[in-house]
C-alpha atoms as a PDB file:
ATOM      1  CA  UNK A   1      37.701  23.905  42.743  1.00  0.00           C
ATOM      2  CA  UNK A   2      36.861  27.141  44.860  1.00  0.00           C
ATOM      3  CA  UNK A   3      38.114  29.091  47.273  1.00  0.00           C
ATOM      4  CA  UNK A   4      40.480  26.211  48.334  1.00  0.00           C
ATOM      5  CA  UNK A   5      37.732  23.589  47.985  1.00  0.00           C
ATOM      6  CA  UNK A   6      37.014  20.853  45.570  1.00  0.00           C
ATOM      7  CA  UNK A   7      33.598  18.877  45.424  1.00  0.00           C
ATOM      8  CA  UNK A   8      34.496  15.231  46.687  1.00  0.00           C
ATOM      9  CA  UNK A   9      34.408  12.747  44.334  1.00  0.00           C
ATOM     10  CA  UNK A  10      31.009  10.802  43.330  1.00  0.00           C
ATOM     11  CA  UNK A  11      32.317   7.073  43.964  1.00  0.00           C
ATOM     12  CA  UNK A  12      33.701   8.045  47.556  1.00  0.00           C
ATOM     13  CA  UNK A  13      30.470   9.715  48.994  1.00  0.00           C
ATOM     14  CA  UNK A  14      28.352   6.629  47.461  1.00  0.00           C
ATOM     15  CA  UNK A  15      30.753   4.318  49.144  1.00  0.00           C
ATOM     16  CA  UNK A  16      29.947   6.002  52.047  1.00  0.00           C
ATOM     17  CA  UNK A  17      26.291   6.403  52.331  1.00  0.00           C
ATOM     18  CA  UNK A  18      26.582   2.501  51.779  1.00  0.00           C
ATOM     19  CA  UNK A  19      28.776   1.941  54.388  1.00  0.00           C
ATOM     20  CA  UNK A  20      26.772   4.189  57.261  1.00  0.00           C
ATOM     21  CA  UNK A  21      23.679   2.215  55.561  1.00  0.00           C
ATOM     22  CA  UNK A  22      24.987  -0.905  56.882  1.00  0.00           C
ATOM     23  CA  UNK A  23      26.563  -0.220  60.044  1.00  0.00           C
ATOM     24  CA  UNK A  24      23.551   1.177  61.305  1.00  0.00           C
ATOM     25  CA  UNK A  25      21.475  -2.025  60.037  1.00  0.00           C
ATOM     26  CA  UNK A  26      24.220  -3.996  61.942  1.00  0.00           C
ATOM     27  CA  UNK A  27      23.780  -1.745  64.777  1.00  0.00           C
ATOM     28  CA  UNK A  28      20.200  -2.425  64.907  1.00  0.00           C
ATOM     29  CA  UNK A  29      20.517  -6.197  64.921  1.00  0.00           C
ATOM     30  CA  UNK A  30      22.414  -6.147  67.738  1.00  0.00           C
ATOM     31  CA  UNK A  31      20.908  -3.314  69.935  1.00  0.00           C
ATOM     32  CA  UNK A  32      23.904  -0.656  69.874  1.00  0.00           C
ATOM     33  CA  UNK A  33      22.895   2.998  69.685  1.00  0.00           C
ATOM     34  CA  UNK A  34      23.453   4.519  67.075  1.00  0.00           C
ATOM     35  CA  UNK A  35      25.113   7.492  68.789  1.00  0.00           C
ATOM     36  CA  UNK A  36      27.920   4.735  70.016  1.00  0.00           C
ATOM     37  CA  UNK A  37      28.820   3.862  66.160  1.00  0.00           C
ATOM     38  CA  UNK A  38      28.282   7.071  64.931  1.00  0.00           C
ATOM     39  CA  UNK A  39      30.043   9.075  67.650  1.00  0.00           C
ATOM     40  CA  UNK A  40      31.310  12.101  65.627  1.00  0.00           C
ATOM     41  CA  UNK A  41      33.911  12.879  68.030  1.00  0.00           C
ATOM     42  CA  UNK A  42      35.770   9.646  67.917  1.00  0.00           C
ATOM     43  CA  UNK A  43      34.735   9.329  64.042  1.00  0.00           C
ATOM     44  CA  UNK A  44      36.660  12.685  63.625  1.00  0.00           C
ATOM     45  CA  UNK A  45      39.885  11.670  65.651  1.00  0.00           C
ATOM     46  CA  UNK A  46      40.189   8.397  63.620  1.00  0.00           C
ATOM     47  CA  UNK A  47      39.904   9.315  60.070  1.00  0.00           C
ATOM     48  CA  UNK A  48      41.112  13.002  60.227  1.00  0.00           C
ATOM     49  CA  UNK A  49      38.438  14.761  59.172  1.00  0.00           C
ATOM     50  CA  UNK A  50      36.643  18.000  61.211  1.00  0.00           C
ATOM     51  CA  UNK A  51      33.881  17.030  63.239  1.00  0.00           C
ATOM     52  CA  UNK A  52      31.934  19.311  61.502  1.00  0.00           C
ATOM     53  CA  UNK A  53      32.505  17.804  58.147  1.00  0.00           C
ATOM     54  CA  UNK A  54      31.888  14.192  59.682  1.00  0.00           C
ATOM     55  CA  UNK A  55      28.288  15.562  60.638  1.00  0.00           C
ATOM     56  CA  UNK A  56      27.274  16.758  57.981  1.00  0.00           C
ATOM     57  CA  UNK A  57      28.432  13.548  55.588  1.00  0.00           C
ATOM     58  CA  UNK A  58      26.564  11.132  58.085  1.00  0.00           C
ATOM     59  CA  UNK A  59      23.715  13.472  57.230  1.00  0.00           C
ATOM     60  CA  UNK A  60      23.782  13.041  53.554  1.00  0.00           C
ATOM     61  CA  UNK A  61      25.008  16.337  52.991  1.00  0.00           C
ATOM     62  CA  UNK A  62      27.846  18.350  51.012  1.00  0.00           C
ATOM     63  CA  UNK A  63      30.123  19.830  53.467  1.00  0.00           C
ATOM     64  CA  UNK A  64      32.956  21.117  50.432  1.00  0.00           C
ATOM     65  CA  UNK A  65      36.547  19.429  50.061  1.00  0.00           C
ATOM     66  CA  UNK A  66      39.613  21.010  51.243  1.00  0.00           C
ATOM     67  CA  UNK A  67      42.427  21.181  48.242  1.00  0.00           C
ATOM     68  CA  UNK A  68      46.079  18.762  48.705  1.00  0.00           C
ATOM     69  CA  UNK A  69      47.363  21.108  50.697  1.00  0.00           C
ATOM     70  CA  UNK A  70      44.570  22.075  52.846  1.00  0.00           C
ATOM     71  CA  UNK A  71      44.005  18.777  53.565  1.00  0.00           C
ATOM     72  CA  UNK A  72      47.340  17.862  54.786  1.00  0.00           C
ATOM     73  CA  UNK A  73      47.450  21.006  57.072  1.00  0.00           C
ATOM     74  CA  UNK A  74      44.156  20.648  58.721  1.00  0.00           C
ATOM     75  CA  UNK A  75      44.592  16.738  59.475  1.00  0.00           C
ATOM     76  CA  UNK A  76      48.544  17.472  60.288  1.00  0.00           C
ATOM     77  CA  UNK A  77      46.995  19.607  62.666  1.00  0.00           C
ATOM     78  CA  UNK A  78      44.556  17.220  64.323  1.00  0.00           C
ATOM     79  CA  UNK A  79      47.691  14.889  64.611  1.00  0.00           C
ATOM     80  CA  UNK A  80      49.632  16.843  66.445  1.00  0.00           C
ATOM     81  CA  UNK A  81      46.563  17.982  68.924  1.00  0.00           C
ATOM     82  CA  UNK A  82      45.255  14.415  69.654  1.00  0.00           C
ATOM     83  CA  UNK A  83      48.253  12.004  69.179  1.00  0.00           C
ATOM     84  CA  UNK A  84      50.732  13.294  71.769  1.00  0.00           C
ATOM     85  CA  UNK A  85      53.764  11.993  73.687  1.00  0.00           C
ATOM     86  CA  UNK A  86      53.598   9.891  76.800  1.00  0.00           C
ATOM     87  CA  UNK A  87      54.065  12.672  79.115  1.00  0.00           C
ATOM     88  CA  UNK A  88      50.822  14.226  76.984  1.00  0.00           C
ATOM     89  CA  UNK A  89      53.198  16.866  75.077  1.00  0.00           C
ATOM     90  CA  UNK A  90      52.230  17.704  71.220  1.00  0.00           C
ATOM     91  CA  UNK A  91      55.844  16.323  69.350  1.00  0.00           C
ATOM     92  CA  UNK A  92      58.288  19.323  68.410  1.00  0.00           C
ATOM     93  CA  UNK A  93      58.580  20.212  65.018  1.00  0.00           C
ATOM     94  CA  UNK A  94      62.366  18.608  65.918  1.00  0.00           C
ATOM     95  CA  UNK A  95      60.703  15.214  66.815  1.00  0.00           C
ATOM     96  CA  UNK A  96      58.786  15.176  64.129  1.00  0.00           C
ATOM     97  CA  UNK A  97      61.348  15.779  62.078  1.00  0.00           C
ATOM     98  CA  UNK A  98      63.781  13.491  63.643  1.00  0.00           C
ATOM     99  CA  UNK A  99      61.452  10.550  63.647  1.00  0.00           C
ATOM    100  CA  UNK A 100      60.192  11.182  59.843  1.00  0.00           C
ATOM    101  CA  UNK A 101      63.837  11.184  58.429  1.00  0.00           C
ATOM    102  CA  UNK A 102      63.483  14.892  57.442  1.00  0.00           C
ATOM    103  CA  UNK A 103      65.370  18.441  58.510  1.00  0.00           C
ATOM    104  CA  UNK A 104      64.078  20.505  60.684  1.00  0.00           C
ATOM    105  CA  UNK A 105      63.011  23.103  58.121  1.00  0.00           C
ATOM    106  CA  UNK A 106      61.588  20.822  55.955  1.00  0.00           C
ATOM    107  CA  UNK A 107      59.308  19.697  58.828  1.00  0.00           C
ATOM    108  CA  UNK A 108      59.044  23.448  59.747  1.00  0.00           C
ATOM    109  CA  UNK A 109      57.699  24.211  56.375  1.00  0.00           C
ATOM    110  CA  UNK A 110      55.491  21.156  55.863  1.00  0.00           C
ATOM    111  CA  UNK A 111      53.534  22.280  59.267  1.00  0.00           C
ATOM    112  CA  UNK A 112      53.788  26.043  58.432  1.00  0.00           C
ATOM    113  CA  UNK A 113      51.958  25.842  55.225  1.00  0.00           C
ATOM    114  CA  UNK A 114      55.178  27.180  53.411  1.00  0.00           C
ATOM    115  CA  UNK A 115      55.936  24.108  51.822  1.00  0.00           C
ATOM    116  CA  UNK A 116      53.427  21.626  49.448  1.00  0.00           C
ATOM    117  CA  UNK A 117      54.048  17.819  50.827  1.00  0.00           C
ATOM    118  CA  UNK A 118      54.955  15.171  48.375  1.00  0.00           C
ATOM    119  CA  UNK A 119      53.507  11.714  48.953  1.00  0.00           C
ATOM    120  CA  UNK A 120      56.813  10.604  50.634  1.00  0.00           C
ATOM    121  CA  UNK A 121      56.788  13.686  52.958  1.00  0.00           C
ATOM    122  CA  UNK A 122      53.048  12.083  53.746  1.00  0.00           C
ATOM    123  CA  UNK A 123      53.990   8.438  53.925  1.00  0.00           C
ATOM    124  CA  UNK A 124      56.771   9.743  56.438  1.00  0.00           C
ATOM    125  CA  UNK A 125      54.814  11.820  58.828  1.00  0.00           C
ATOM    126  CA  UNK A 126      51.985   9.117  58.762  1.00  0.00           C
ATOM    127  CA  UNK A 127      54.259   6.300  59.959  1.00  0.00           C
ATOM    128  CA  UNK A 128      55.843   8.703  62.721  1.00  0.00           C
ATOM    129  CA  UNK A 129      52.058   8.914  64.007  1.00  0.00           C
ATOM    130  CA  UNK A 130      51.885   5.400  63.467  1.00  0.00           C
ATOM    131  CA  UNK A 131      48.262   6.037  61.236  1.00  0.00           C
ATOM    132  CA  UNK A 132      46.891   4.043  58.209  1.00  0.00           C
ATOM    133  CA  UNK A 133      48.015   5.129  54.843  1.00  0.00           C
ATOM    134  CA  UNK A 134      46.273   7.752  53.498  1.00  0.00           C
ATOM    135  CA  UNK A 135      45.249   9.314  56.889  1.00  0.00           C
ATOM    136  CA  UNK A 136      46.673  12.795  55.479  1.00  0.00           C
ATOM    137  CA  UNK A 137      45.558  12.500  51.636  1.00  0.00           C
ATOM    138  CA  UNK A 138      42.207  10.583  51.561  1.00  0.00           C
ATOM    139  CA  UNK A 139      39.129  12.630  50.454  1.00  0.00           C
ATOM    140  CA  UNK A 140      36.773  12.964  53.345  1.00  0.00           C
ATOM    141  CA  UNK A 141      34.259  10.783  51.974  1.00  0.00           C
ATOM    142  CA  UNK A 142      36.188   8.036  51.629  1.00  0.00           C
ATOM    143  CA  UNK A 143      38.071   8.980  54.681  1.00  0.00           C
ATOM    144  CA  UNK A 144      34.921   8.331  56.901  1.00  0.00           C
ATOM    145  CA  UNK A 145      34.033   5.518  55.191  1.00  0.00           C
ATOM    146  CA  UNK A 146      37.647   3.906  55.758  1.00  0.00           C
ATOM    147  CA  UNK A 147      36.867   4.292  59.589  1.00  0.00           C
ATOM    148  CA  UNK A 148      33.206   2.823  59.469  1.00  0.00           C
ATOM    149  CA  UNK A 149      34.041   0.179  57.597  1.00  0.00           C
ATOM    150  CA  UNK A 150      36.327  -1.054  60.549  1.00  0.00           C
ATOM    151  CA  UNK A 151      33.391  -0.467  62.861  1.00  0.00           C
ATOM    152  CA  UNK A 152      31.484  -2.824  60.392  1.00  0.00           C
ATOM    153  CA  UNK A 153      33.608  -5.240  60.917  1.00  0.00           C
ATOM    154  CA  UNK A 154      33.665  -5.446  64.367  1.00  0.00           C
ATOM    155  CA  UNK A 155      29.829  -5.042  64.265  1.00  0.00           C
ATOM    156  CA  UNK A 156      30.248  -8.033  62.367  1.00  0.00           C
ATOM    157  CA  UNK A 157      32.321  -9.975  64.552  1.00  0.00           C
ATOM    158  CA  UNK A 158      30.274  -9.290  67.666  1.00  0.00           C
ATOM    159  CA  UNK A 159      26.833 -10.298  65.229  1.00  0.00           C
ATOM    160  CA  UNK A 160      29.552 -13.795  64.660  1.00  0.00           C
ATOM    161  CA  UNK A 161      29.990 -14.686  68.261  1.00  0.00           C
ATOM    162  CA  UNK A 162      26.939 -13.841  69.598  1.00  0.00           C
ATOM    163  CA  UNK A 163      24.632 -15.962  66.651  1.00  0.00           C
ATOM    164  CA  UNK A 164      27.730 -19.067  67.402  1.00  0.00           C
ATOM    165  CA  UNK A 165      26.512 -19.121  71.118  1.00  0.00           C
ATOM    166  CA  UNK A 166      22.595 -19.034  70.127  1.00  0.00           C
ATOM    167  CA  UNK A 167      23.863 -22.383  67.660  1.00  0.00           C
ATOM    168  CA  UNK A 168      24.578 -24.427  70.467  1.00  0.00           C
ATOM    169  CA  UNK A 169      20.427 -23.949  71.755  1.00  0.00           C
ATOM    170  CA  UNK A 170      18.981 -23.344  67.918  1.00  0.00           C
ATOM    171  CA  UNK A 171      18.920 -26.512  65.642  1.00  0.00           C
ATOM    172  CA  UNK A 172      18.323 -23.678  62.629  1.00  0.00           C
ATOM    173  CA  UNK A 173      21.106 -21.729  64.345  1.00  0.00           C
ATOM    174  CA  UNK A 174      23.397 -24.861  64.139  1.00  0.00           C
ATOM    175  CA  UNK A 175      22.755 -25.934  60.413  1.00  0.00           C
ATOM    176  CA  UNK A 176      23.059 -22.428  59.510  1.00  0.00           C
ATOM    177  CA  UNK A 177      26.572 -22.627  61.184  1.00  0.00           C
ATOM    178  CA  UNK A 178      27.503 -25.885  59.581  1.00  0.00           C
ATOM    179  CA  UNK A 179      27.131 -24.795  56.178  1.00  0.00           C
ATOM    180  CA  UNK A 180      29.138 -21.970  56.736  1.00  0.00           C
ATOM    181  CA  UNK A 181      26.677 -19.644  56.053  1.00  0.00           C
ATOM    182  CA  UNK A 182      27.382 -16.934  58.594  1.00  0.00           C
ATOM    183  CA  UNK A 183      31.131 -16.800  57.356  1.00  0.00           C
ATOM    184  CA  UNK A 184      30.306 -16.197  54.013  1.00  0.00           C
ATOM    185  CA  UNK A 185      27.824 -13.185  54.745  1.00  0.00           C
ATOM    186  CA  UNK A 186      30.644 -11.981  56.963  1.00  0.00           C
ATOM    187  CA  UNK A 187      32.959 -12.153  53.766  1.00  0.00           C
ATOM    188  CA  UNK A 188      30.128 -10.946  51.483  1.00  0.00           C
ATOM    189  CA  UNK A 189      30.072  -7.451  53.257  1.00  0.00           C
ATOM    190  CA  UNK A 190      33.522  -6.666  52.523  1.00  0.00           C
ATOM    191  CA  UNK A 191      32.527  -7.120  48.391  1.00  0.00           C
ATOM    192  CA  UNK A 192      33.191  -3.798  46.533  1.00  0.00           C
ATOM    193  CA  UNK A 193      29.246  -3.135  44.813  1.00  0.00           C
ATOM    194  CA  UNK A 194      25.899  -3.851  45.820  1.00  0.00           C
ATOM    195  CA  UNK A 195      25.438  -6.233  42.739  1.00  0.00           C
ATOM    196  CA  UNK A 196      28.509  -8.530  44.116  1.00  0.00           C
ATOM    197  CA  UNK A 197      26.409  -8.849  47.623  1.00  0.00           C
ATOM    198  CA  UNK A 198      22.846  -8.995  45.687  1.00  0.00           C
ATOM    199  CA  UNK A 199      24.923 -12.232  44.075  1.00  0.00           C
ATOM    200  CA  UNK A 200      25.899 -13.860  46.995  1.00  0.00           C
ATOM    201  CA  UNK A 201      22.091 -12.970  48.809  1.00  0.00           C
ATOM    202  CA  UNK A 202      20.598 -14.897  45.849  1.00  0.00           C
ATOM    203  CA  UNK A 203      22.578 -17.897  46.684  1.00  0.00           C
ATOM    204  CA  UNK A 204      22.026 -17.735  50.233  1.00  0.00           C
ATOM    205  CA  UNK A 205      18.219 -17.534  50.066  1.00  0.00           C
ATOM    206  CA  UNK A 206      18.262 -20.505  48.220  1.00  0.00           C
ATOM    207  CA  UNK A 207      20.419 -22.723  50.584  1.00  0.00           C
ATOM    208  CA  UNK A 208      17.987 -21.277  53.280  1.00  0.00           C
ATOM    209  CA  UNK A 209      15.564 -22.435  51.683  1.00  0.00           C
ATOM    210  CA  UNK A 210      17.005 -25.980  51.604  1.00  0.00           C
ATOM    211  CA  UNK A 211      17.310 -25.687  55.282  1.00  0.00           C
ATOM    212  CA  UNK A 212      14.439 -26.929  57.316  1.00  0.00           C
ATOM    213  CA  UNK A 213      13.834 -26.174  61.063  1.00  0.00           C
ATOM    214  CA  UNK A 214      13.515 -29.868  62.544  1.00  0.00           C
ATOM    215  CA  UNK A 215      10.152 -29.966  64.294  1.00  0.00           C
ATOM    216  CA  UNK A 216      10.463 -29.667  68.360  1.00  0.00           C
END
């Protein structure tokens, strides 16, 4: 660690890279730009992380890793800026204190800087913002990738229904659907590695290939 920074950790960032490799495929296959998925405005609000930073990891590049504490302040930060009250007021250090179960100078501290959170101060102010766990501690690798991979999934929903409506006109389209092979590639991009989907592919080629299209 350097000046406050840390280098992020090797597993996260290839997580990543796999993850923005596949939502853009899935983008692709379904004609969504890419600057709709990848939006790095929206990317940044949702997982926390600087826009900047978000940039430059879609890019493939090292953008440095705030410490703990850095972390927590800068994201703390982008809480209180982007998830405000009804009346479109940042919460009071008060509020936030209230609705965390914590004093008013703990809270005081927490946002100041002056004091180093603990994973229950964390757990607390994330469920007061009503964000996932983590929002306030992930690296920002994994972060990111924690937000794409829910834009995968809807990728992969939409991809679902649209390939179930073209089964109805497709006899391929409908055998396809009675084996259950689209619900198992659904459930095959959520596996952890690249070998566990390479697995599954293997299997799949060879029930397509046991699949004939019936001749019109």
């Amino acid at each position: 660690m350097s000046d406050g920074f840390e280098v992020p950790g090797a597993v996260a960032t290839v997580l990543l890279s796999a993850v923005v490799t596949r939502v853009a495929a899935l983008a692709d296959r379904l004609g969504v730009p890419h600057a709709e998925v990848f939006d790095t405005r929206r990317l940044s609000v949702a997982c926390g992380v600087p826009e900047s930073v978000v940039k430059a990891l879609l890019s493939g590049r090292p953008a440095g890793e705030p410490d703990v504490q850095a972390r927590f302040l800068q994201r703390l930060d982008l809480l209180r800026r982007t998830r405000l009250k009804p009346n479109g007021r940042k919460y009071t250090q008060q509020e936030i204190a209230d609705g965390a179960g914590m004093s008013r100078q703990q809270a005081g501290a927490l946002i100041n800087g002056d004091r180093r959170p603990t994973m229950e101060h964390c757990d607390a102010i994330q469920r007061f913002f009503r964000v996932h766990a983590g929002f306030l501690t992930a690296e920002d690798p994994e972060a990111l990738a924690g937000v794409l991979q829910h834009t995968e999934q809807e990728l992969l929903q939409k991809l679902a229904a649209r390939e179930a409506a073209a089964a109805a006109e497709d006899p391929l389209e409908r055998l396809l659907q009675d084996h259950g092979v689209r619900g198992i590639a659904w459930r095959a991009a959520q596996l952890p590695t690249d070998q566990h989907r390479d697995k599954v592919a293997e299997w799949l080629d060879m029930l397509l290939e046991s699949v004939k299209r019936p001749e019109s």
